[in-house]
C-alpha atoms as a PDB file:
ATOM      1  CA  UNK A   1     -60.469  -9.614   5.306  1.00  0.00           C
ATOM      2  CA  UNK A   2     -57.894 -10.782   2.385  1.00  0.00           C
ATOM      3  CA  UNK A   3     -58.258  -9.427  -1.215  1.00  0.00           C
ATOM      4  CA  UNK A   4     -57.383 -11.017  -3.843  1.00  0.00           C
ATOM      5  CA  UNK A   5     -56.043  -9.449  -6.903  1.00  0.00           C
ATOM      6  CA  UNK A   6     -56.161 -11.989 -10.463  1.00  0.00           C
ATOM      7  CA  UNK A   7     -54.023 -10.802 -13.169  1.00  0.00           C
ATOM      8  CA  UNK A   8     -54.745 -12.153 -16.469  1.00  0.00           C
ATOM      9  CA  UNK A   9     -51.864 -13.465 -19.073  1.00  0.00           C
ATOM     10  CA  UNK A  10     -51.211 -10.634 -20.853  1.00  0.00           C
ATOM     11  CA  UNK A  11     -50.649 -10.936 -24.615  1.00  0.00           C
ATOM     12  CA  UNK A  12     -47.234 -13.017 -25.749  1.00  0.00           C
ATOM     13  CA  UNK A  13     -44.817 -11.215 -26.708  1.00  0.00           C
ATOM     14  CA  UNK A  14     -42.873 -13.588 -29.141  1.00  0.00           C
ATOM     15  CA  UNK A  15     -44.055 -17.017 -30.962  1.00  0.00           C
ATOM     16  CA  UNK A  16     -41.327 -19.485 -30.711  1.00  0.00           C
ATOM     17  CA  UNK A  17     -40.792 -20.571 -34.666  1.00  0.00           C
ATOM     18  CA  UNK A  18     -41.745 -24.161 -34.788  1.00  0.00           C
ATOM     19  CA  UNK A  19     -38.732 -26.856 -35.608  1.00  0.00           C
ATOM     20  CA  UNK A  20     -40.300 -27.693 -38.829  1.00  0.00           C
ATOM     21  CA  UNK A  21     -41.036 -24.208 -40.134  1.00  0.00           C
ATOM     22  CA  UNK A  22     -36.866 -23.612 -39.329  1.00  0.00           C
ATOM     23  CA  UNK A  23     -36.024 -26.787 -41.283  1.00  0.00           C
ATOM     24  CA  UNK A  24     -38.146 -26.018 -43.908  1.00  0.00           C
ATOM     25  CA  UNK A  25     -36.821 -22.371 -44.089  1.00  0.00           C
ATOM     26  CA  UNK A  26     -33.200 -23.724 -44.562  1.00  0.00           C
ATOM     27  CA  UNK A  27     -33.990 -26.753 -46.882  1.00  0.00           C
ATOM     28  CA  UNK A  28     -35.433 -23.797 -48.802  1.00  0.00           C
ATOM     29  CA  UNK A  29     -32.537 -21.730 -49.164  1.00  0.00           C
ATOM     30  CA  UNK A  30     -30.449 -24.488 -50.135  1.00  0.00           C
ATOM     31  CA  UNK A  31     -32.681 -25.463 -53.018  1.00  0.00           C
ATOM     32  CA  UNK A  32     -32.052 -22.185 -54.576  1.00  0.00           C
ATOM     33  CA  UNK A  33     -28.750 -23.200 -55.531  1.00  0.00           C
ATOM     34  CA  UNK A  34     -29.425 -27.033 -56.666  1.00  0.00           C
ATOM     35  CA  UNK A  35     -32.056 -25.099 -58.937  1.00  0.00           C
ATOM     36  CA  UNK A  36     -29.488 -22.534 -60.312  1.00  0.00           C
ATOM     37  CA  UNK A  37     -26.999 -25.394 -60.841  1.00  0.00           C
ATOM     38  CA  UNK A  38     -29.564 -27.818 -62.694  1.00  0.00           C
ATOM     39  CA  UNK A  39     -30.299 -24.722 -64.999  1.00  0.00           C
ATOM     40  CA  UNK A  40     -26.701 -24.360 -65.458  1.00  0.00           C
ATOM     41  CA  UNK A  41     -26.255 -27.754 -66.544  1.00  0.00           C
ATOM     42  CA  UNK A  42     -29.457 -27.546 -68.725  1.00  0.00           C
ATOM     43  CA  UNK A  43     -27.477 -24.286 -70.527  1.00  0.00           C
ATOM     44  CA  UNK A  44     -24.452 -26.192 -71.287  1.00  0.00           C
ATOM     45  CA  UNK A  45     -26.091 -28.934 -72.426  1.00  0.00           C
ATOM     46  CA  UNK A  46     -28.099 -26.406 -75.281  1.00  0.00           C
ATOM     47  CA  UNK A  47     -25.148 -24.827 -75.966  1.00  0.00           C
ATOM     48  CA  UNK A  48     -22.971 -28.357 -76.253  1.00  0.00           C
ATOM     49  CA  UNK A  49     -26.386 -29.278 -79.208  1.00  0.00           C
ATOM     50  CA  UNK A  50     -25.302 -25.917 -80.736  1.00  0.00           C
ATOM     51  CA  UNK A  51     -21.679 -26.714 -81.011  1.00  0.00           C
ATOM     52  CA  UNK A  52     -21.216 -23.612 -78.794  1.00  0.00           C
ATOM     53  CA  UNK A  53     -19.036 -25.552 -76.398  1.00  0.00           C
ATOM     54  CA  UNK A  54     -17.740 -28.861 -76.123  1.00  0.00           C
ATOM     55  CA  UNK A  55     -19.115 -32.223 -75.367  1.00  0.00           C
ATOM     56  CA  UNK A  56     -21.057 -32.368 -72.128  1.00  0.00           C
ATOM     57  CA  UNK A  57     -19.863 -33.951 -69.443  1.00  0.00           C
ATOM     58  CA  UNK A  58     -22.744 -36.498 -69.399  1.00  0.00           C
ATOM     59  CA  UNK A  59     -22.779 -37.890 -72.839  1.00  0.00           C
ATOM     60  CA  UNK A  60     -25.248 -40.508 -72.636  1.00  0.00           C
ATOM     61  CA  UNK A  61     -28.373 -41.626 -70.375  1.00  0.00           C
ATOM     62  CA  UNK A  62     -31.179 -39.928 -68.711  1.00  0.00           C
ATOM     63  CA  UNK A  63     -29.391 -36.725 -67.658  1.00  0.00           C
ATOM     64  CA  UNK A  64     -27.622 -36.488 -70.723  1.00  0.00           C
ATOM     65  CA  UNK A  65     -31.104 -34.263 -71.880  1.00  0.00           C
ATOM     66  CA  UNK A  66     -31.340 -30.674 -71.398  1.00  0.00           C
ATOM     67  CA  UNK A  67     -35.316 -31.287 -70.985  1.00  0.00           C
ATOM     68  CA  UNK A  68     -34.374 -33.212 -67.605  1.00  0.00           C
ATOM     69  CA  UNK A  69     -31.955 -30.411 -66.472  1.00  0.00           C
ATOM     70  CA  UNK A  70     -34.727 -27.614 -66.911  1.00  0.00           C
ATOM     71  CA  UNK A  71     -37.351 -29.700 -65.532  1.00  0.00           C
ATOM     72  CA  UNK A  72     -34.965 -29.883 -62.718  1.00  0.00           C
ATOM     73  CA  UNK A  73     -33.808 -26.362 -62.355  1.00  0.00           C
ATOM     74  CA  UNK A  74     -38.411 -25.820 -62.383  1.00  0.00           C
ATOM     75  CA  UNK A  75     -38.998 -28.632 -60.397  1.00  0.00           C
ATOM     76  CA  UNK A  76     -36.204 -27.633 -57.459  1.00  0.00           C
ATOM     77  CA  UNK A  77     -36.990 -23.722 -57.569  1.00  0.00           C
ATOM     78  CA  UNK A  78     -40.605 -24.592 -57.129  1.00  0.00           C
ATOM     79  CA  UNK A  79     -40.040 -26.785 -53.997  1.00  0.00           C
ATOM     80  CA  UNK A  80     -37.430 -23.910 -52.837  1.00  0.00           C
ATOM     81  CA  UNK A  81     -40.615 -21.483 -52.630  1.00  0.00           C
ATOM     82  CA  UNK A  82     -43.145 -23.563 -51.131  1.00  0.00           C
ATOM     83  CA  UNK A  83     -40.677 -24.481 -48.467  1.00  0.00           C
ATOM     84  CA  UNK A  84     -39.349 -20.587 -47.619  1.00  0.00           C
ATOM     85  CA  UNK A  85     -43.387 -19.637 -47.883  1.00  0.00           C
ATOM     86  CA  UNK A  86     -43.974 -22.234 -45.158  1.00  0.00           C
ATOM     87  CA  UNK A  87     -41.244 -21.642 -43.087  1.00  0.00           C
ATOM     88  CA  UNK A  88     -42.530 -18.008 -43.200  1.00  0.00           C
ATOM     89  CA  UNK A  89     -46.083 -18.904 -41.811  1.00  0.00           C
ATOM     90  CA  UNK A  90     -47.234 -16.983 -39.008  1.00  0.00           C
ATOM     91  CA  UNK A  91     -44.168 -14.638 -39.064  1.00  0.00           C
ATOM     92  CA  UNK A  92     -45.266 -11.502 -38.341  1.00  0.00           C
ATOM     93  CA  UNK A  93     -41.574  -9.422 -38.525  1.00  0.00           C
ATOM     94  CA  UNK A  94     -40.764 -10.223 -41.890  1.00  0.00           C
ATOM     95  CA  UNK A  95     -42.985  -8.371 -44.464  1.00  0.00           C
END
């Protein structure tokens, strides 16, 4: 007579992170400081209206508005969260 003894899978002990959650995590971080820099710019640019400083660097055109810079600076930080939340999905070690 031969017994036969199943075992079932126990519970995993890691997830593997997905490839698109990692790229997502790092395109995040890097958007934090594109969004730091565009607010920069948009700064200089008030303070260049305020004769604070002198002339900015982009004197005419499109980007030569400190609306556009902080629109920017909202625009990239926004984008930099959404990615890092995402790329944080179904991570149970970090809090």
């Amino acid at each position: 007579m031969v017994i036969r003894i199943r075992f079932g899978r126990g519970p995993q002990v890691a997830k593997k992170r997905r490839r698109k959650q990692r790229v997502a995590s790092g395109l995040g971080a890097l958007l934090t400081p594109a969004a730091a820099m565009a607010l920069g710019l948009a700064l200089w640019r008030i303070a260049a209206d305020l004769n604070w400083t002198n002339s900015f660097a982009i004197p005419s055109g499109l980007f030569s508005h400190w609306q556009v810079w902080l629109g920017a600076a909202i625009l990239l930080e926004l984008g930099s969260r959404k990615l890092s939340r995402y790329g944080k999905k179904g991570d149970t070690a970090t809090p």
